[in-house]
Structure formats: C-alpha cells, structure tokens
C-alpha atoms as a PDB file:
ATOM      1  CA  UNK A   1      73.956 -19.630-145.608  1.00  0.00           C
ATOM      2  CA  UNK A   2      72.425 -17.156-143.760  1.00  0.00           C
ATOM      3  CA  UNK A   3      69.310 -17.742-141.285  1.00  0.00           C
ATOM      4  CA  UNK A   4      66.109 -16.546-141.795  1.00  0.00           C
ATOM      5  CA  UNK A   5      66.144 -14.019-138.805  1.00  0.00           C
ATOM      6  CA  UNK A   6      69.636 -13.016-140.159  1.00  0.00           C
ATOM      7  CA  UNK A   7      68.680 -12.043-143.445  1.00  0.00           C
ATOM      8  CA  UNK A   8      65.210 -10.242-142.101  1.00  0.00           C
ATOM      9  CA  UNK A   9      67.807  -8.601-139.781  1.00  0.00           C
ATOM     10  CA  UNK A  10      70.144  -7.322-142.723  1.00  0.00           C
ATOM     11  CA  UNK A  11      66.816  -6.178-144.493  1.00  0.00           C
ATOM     12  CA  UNK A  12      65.262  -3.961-141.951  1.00  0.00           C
ATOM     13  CA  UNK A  13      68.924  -2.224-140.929  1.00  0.00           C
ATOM     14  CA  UNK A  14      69.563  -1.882-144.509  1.00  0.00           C
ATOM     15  CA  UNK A  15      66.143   0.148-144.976  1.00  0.00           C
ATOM     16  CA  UNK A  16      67.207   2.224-142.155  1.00  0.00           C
ATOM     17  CA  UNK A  17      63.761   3.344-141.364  1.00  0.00           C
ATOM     18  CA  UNK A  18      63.429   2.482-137.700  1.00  0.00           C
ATOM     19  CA  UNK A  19      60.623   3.374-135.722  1.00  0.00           C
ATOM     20  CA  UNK A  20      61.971   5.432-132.955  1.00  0.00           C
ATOM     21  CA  UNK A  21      59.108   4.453-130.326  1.00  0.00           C
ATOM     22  CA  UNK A  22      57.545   1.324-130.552  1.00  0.00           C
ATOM     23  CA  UNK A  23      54.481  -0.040-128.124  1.00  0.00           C
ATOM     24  CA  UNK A  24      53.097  -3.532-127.995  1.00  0.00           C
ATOM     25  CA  UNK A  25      50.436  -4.553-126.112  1.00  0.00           C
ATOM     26  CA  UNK A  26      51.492  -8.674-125.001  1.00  0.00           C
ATOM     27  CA  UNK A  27      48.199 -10.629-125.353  1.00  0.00           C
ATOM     28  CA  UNK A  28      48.048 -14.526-125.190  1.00  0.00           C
ATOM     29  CA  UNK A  29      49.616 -15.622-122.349  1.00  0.00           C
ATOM     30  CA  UNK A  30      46.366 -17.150-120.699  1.00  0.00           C
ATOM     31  CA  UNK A  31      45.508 -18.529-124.163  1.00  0.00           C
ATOM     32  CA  UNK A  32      48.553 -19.660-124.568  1.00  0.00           C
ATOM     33  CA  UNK A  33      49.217 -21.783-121.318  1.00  0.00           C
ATOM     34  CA  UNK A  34      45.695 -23.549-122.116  1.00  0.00           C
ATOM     35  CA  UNK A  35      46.167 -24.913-125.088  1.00  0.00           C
ATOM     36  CA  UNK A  36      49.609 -26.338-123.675  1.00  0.00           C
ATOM     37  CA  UNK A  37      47.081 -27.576-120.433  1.00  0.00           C
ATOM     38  CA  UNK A  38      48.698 -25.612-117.854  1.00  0.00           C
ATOM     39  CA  UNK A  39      47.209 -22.957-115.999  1.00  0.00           C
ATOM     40  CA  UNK A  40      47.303 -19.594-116.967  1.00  0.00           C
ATOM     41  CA  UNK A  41      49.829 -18.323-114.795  1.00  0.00           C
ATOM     42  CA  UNK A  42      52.562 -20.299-116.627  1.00  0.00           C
ATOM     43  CA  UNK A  43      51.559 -18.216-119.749  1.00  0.00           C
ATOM     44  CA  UNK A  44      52.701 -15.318-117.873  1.00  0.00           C
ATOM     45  CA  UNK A  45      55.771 -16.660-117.061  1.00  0.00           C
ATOM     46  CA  UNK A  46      56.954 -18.088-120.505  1.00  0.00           C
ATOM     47  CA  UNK A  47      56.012 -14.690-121.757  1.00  0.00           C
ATOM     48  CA  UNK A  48      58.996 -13.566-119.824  1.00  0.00           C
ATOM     49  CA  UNK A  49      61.270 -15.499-122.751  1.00  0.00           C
ATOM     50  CA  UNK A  50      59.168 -13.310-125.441  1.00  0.00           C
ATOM     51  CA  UNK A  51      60.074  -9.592-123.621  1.00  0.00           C
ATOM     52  CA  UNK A  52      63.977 -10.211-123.021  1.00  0.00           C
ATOM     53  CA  UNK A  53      63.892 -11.515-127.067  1.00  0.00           C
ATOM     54  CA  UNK A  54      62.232  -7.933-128.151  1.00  0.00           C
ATOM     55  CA  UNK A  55      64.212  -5.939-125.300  1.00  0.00           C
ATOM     56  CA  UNK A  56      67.612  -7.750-127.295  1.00  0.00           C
ATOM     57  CA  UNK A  57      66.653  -7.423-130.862  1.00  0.00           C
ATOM     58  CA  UNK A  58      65.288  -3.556-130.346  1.00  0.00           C
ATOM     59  CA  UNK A  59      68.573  -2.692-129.216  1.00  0.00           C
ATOM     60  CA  UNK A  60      70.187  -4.232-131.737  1.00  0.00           C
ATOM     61  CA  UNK A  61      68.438  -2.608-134.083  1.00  0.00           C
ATOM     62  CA  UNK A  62      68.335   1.050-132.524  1.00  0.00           C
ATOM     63  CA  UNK A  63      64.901   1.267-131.354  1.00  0.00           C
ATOM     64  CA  UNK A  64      65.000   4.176-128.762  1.00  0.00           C
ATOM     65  CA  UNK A  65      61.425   3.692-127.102  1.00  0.00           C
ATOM     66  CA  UNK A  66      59.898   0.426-125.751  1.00  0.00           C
ATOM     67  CA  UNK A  67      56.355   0.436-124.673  1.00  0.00           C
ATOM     68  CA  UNK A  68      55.202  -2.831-123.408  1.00  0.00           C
ATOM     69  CA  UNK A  69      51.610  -3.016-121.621  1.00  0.00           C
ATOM     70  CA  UNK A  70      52.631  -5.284-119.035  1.00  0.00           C
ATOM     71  CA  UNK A  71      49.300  -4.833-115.927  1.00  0.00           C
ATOM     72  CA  UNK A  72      46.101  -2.643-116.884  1.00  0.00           C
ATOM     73  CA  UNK A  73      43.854  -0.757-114.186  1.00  0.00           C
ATOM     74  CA  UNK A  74      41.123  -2.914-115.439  1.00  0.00           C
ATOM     75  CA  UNK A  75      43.289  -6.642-115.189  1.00  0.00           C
ATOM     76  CA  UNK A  76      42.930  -6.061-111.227  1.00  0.00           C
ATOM     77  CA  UNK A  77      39.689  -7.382-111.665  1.00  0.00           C
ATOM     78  CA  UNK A  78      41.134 -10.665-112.925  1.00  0.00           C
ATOM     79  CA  UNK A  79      41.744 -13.654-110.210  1.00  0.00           C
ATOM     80  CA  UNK A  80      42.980 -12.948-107.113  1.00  0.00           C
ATOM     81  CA  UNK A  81      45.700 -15.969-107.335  1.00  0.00           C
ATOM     82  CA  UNK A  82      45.967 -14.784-110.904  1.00  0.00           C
ATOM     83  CA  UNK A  83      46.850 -10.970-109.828  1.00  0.00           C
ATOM     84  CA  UNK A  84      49.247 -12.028-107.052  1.00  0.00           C
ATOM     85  CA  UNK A  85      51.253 -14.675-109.054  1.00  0.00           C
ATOM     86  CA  UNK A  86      51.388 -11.795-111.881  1.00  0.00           C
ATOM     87  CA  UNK A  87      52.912  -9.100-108.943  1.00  0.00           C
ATOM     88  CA  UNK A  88      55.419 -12.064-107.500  1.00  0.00           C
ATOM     89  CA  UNK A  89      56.441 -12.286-111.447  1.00  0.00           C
ATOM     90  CA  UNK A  90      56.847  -8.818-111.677  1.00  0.00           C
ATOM     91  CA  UNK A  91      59.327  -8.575-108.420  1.00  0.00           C
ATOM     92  CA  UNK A  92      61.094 -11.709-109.556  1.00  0.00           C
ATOM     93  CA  UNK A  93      61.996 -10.822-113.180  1.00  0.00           C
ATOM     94  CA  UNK A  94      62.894  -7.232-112.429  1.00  0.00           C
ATOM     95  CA  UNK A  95      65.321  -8.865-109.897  1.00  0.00           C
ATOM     96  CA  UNK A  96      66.906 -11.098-112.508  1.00  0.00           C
ATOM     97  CA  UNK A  97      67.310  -8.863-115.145  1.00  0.00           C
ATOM     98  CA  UNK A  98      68.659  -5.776-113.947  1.00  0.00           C
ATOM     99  CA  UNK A  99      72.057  -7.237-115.266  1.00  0.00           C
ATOM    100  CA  UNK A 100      71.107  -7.587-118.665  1.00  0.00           C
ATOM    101  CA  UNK A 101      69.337  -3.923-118.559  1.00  0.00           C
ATOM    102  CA  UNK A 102      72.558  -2.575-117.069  1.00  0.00           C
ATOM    103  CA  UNK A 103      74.860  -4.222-120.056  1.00  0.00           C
ATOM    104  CA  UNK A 104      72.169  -3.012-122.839  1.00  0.00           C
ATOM    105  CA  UNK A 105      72.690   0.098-121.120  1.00  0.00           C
ATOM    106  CA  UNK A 106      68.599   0.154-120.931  1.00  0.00           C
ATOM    107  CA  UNK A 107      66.685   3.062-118.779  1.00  0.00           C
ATOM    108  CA  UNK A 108      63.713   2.167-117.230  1.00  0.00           C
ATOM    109  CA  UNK A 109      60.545   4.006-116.669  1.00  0.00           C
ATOM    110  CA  UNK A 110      57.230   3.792-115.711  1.00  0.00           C
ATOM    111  CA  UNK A 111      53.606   4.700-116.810  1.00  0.00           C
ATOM    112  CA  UNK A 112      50.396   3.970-114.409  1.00  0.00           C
ATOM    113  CA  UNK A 113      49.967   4.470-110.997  1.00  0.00           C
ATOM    114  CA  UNK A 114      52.489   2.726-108.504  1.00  0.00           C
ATOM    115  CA  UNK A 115      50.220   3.344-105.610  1.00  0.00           C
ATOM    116  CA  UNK A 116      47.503   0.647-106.891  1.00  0.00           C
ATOM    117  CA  UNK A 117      50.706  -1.825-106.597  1.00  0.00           C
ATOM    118  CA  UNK A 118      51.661  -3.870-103.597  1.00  0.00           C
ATOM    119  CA  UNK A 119      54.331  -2.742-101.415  1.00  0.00           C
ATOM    120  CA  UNK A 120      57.518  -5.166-102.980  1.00  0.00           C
ATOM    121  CA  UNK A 121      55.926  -4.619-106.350  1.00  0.00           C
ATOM    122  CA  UNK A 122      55.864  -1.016-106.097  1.00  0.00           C
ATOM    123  CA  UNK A 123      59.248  -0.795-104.555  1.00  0.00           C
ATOM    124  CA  UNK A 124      61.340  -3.088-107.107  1.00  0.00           C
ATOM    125  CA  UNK A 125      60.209  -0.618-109.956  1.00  0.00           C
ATOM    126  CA  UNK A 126      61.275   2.142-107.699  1.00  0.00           C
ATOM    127  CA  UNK A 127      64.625   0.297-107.435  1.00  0.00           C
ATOM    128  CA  UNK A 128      64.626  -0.420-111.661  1.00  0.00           C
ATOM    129  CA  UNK A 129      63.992   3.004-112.473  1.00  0.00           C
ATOM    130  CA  UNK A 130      66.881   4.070-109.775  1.00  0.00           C
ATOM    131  CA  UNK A 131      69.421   1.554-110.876  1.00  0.00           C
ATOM    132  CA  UNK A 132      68.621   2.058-114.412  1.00  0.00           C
ATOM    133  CA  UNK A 133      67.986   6.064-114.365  1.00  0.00           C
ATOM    134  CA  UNK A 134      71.885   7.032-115.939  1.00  0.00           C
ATOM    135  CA  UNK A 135      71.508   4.842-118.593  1.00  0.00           C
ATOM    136  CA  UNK A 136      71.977   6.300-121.825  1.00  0.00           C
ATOM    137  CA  UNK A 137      70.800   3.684-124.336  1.00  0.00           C
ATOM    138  CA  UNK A 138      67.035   2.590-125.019  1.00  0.00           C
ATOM    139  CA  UNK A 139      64.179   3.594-123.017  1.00  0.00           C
ATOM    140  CA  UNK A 140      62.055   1.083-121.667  1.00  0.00           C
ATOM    141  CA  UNK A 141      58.520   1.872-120.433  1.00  0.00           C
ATOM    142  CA  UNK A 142      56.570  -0.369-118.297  1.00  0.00           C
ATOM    143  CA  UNK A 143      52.895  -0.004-118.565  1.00  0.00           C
ATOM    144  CA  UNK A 144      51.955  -1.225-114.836  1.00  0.00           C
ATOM    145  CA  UNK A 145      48.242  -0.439-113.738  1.00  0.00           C
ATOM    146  CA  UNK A 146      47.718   1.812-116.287  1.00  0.00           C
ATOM    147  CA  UNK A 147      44.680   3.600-118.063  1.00  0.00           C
ATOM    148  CA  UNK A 148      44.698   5.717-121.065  1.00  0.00           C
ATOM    149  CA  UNK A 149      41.521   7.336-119.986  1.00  0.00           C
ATOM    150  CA  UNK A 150      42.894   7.962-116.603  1.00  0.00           C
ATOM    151  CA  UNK A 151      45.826   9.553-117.903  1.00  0.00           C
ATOM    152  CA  UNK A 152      43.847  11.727-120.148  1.00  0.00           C
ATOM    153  CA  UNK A 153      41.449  12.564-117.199  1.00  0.00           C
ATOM    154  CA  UNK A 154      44.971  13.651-114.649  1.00  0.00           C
ATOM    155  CA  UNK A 155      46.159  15.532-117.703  1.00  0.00           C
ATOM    156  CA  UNK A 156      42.830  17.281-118.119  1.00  0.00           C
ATOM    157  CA  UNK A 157      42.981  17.780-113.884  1.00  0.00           C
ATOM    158  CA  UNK A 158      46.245  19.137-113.682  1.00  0.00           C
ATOM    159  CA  UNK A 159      45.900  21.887-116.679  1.00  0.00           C
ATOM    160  CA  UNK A 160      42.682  22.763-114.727  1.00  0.00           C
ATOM    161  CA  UNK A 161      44.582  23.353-111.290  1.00  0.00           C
ATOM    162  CA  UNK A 162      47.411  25.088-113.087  1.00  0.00           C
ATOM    163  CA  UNK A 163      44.978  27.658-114.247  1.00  0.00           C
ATOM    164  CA  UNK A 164      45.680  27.476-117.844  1.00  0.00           C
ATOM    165  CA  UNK A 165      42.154  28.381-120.280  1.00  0.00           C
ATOM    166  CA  UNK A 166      43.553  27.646-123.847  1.00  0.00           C
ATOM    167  CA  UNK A 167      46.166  24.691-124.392  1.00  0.00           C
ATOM    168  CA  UNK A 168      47.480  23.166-127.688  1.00  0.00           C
ATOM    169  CA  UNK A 169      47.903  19.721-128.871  1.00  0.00           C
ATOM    170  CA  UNK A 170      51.450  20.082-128.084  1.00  0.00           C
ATOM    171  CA  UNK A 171      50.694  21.597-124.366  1.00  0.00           C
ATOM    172  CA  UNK A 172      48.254  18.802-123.446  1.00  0.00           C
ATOM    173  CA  UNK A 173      50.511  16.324-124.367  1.00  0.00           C
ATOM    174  CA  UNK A 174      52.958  17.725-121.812  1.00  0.00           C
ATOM    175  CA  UNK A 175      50.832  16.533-119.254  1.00  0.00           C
ATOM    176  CA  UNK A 176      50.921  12.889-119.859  1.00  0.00           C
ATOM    177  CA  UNK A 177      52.779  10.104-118.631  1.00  0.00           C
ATOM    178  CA  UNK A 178      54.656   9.729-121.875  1.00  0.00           C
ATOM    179  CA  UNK A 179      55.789  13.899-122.102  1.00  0.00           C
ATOM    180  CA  UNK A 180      59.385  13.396-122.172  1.00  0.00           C
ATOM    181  CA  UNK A 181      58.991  11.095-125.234  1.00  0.00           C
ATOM    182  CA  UNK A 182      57.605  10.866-128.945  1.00  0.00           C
ATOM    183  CA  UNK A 183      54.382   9.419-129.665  1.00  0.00           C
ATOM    184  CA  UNK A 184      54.910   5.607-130.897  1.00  0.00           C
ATOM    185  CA  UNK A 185      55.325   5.444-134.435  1.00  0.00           C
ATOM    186  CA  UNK A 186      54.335   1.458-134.349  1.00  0.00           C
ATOM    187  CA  UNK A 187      51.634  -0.833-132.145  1.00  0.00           C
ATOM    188  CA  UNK A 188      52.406  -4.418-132.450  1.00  0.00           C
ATOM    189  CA  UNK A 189      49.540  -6.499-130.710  1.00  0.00           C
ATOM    190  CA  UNK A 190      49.784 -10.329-130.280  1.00  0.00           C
ATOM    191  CA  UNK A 191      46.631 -12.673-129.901  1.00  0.00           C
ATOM    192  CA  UNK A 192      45.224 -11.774-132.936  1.00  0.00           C
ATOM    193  CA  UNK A 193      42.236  -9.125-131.041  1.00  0.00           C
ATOM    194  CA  UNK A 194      41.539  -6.267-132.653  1.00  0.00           C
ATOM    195  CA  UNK A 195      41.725  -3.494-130.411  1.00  0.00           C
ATOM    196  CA  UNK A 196      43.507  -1.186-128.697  1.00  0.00           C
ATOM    197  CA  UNK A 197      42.481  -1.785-124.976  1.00  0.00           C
ATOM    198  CA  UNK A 198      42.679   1.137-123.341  1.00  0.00           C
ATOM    199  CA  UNK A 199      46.192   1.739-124.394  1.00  0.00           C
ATOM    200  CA  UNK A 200      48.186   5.259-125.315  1.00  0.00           C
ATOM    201  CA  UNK A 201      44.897   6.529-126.094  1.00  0.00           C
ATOM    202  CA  UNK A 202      46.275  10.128-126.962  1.00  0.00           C
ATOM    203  CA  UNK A 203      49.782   8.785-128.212  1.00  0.00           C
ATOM    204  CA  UNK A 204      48.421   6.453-130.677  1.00  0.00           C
ATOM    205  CA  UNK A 205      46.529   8.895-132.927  1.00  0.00           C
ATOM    206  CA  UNK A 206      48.819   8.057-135.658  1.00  0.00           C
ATOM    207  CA  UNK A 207      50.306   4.877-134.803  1.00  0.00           C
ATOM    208  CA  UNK A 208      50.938   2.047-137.807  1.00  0.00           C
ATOM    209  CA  UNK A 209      49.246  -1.251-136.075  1.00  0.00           C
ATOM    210  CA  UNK A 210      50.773  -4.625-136.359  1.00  0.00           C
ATOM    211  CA  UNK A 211      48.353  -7.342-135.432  1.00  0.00           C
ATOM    212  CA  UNK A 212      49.449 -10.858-135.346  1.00  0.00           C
ATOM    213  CA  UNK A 213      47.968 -14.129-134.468  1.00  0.00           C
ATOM    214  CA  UNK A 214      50.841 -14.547-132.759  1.00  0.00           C
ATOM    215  CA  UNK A 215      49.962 -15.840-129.122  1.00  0.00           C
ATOM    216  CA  UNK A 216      52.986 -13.562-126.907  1.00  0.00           C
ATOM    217  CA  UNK A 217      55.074 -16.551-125.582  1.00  0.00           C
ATOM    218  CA  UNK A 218      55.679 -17.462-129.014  1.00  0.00           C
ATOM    219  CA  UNK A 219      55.956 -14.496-130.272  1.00  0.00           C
ATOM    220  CA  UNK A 220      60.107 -14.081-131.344  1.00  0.00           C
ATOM    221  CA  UNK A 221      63.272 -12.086-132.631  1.00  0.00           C
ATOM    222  CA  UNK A 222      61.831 -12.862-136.377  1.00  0.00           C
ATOM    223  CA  UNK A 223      58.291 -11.713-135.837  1.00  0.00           C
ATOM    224  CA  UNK A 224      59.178  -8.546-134.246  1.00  0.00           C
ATOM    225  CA  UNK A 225      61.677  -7.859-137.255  1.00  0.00           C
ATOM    226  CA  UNK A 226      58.356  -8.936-139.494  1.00  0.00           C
ATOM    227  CA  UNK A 227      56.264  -6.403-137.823  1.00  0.00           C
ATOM    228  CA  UNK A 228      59.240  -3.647-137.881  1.00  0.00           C
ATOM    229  CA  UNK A 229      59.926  -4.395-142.080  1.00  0.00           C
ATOM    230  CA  UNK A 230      56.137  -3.938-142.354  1.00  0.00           C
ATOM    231  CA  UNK A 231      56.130  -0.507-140.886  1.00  0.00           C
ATOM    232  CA  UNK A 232      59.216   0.447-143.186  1.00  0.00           C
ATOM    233  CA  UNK A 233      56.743  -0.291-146.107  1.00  0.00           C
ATOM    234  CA  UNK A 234      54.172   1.458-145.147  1.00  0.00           C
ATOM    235  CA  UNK A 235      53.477   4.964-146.382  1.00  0.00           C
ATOM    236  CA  UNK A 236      52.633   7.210-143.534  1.00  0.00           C
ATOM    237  CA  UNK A 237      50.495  10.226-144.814  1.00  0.00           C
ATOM    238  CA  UNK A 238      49.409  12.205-141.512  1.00  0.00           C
ATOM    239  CA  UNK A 239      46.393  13.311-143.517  1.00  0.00           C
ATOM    240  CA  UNK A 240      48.209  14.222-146.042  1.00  0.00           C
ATOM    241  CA  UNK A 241      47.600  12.945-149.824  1.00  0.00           C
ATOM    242  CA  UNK A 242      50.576  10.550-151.337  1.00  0.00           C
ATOM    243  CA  UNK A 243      51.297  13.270-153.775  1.00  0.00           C
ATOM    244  CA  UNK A 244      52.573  15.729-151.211  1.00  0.00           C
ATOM    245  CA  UNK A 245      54.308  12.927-149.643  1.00  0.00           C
ATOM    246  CA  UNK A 246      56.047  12.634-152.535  1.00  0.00           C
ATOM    247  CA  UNK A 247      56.436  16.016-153.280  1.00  0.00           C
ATOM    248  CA  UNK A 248      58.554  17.412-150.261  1.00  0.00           C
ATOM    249  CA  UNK A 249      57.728  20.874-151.625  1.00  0.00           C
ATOM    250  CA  UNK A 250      54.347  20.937-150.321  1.00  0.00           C
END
C-alpha cells in the first residue's frame, strides 16, 4: 500500500501543474524550540532538517526556483548571541551540504546585501554560489539580509543614475535582485502569521499564499506537496474574470 506522501506525490506530478518559482518565508523556529524547552537557537538548527526535505522533494518534483527567506535586514536587531549562532549556522550548513547541492545538480544564488554579513559568512556564500554556479538543475535563492523595500529603493536608484525618464513594469523589474528569474507563482509561510514581512515585495504581486500553522522544523516532504496540490487547484485570474479564463479566446 502506498504511503501517504507517496500517493500526494503521484497526485501533484500527475496534475502536472508545477509552480515554476516557489518562495517560503521559514517562521517558527524560535517558537518552536520553546515549546520543546530549549533555547531558540536549537529551533534554528532543527530547521536545517525542514530546508534539505523541501530542497529534495522540489527537485523531485521539477520546481525550477527556490526562494527561502533565510536572515532579514530587520532580524539584525534580534540578540546578539542569537545573530551570531544564526551566522556560525549559516557557515556550517553551507559547508555540509555542498555535496548534496552538487548531486541535485542545484545552483545557488543570492538576494540581500553580503556586505551587512560577517567576513566567513559572507565568504562561504561567495564559495556556494562559485561551486554551485555551472549547475544546470534548480535554482536556489538565499534570502540573506534582505529587504524588499531596499531592493525597490536600489532599483529606483540605479534607473535614476542610468538616466532613464519612462520605464515599464517589465524594465523596473530588471533592476531587482530577482531579474534573471520569474516572479514566484506560490508563497508558502509557516507559523501560522499572516503577513508577508517585508518579502519579494514587487515579485509577489500575484503570488497564490499558502499559510500553515505549521511551525518550520516540523514542517515536511507531505506538507510542502499539500501546499503545492493546493496551488494546482487554485484558479489564477490575473484580473481577469473566470469566464475569459475559460475562454482562451479572449
């Protein structure tokens, strides 16, 4: 008999609708680590099991974009200890996984400023994105001090010091962090909060969400295939009415 994840699995590749960028912001790490009585820095580093199970089961299922929001400008503000354990996590797991990235055949980018990092920080996602920059398979962006107002506000700065008086939709966009890639089509957000957090501002203009109570280090294979079979049922209008959506003619 097949498993539950198994037969969720057969369901969403059998739809074939697969969202060709998907973000998720991880939330519930701190939360998560206190109700087990340990301190919050443990969170952060069971959430570790949670990212390689969605980095696995999005390549398996022919996701081409991974956003994950993995350090905000504004989380600098958090603990000191907190913020250093969270950089020492960051050096650490990039160093143990670059196998499994190179065997998924993963490319790894980033989006935020590298400069706000610490020096080993800041150089081991140099290294990643070097090691990992031939790779042909799924691209995998880590959100690392990052603001979506900032990156509106350098996109807005550099049009301005390129001269350029009228821009479209379409030009702006080419001045963002994200221009080499499609907007995401789906937001997953554990934790159960309902907001977006100063994430893909621009990007996420018409991005499904997928909230779930889901605290991130339990958050599995299964309940990212939930949240990807609830985008496949979803109708996605773009203003539109359902009629026309129906109606390819119009």
């Amino acid at each position: 008999m097949e498993s539950k994840l198994e037969e969720l699995l057969k369901k969403v590749e059998e739809n074939g609708k697969i969202p060709k960028h998907v973000a998720i912001i991880m939330d519930g790490n701190g939360r998560w680590a206190m109700k087990q009585g340990m301190n919050r820095v443990n969170g952060h580093v069971e959430g570790v099991n949670s990212v390689r199970d969605v980095l696995e089961i999005s390549t398996d299922i022919g996701v081409q974009h991974l956003t994950i929001y993995v350090f905000s400008k504004e989380n600098w503000n958090r603990p000191e200890f907190e913020v250093n354990s969270l950089m020492s996590l960051l050096v650490n797991t990039i160093t143990k996984e670059i196998n499994s990235l190179m065997e998924r055949n993963i490319r790894v980018q980033l989006i935020g400023e590298i400069q706000d990092l610490p020096e080993k920080a800041g150089q081991s996602i140099i290294d990643i994105i070097a090691e990992t920059e031939n790779n042909t398979g799924m691209t995998l962006q880590l959100a690392i001090s990052y603001s979506g107002r900032e990156e509106i506000i350098n996109a807005v700065n550099s049009i301005i010091k390129s001269g350029k008086k009228d821009i479209t939709e379409e030009d702006f966009s080419k001045y963002l962090y994200t221009a080499e890639i499609p907007d995401p089509e789906l937001l997953i957000r554990t934790g159960g909060e309902f907001r977006v957090s100063n994430f893909l501002l621009w990007q996420i203009a018409y991005t499904e969400f997928y909230i779930t109570d889901t605290l991130w280090p339990e958050f599995s294979k299964y309940e990212f295939l939930q949240a990807i079979d609830s985008y496949q049922n979803r109708e996605r209008r773009f203003g539109k009415t359902s009629a026309q959506i129906t109606d390819k003619t119009n």
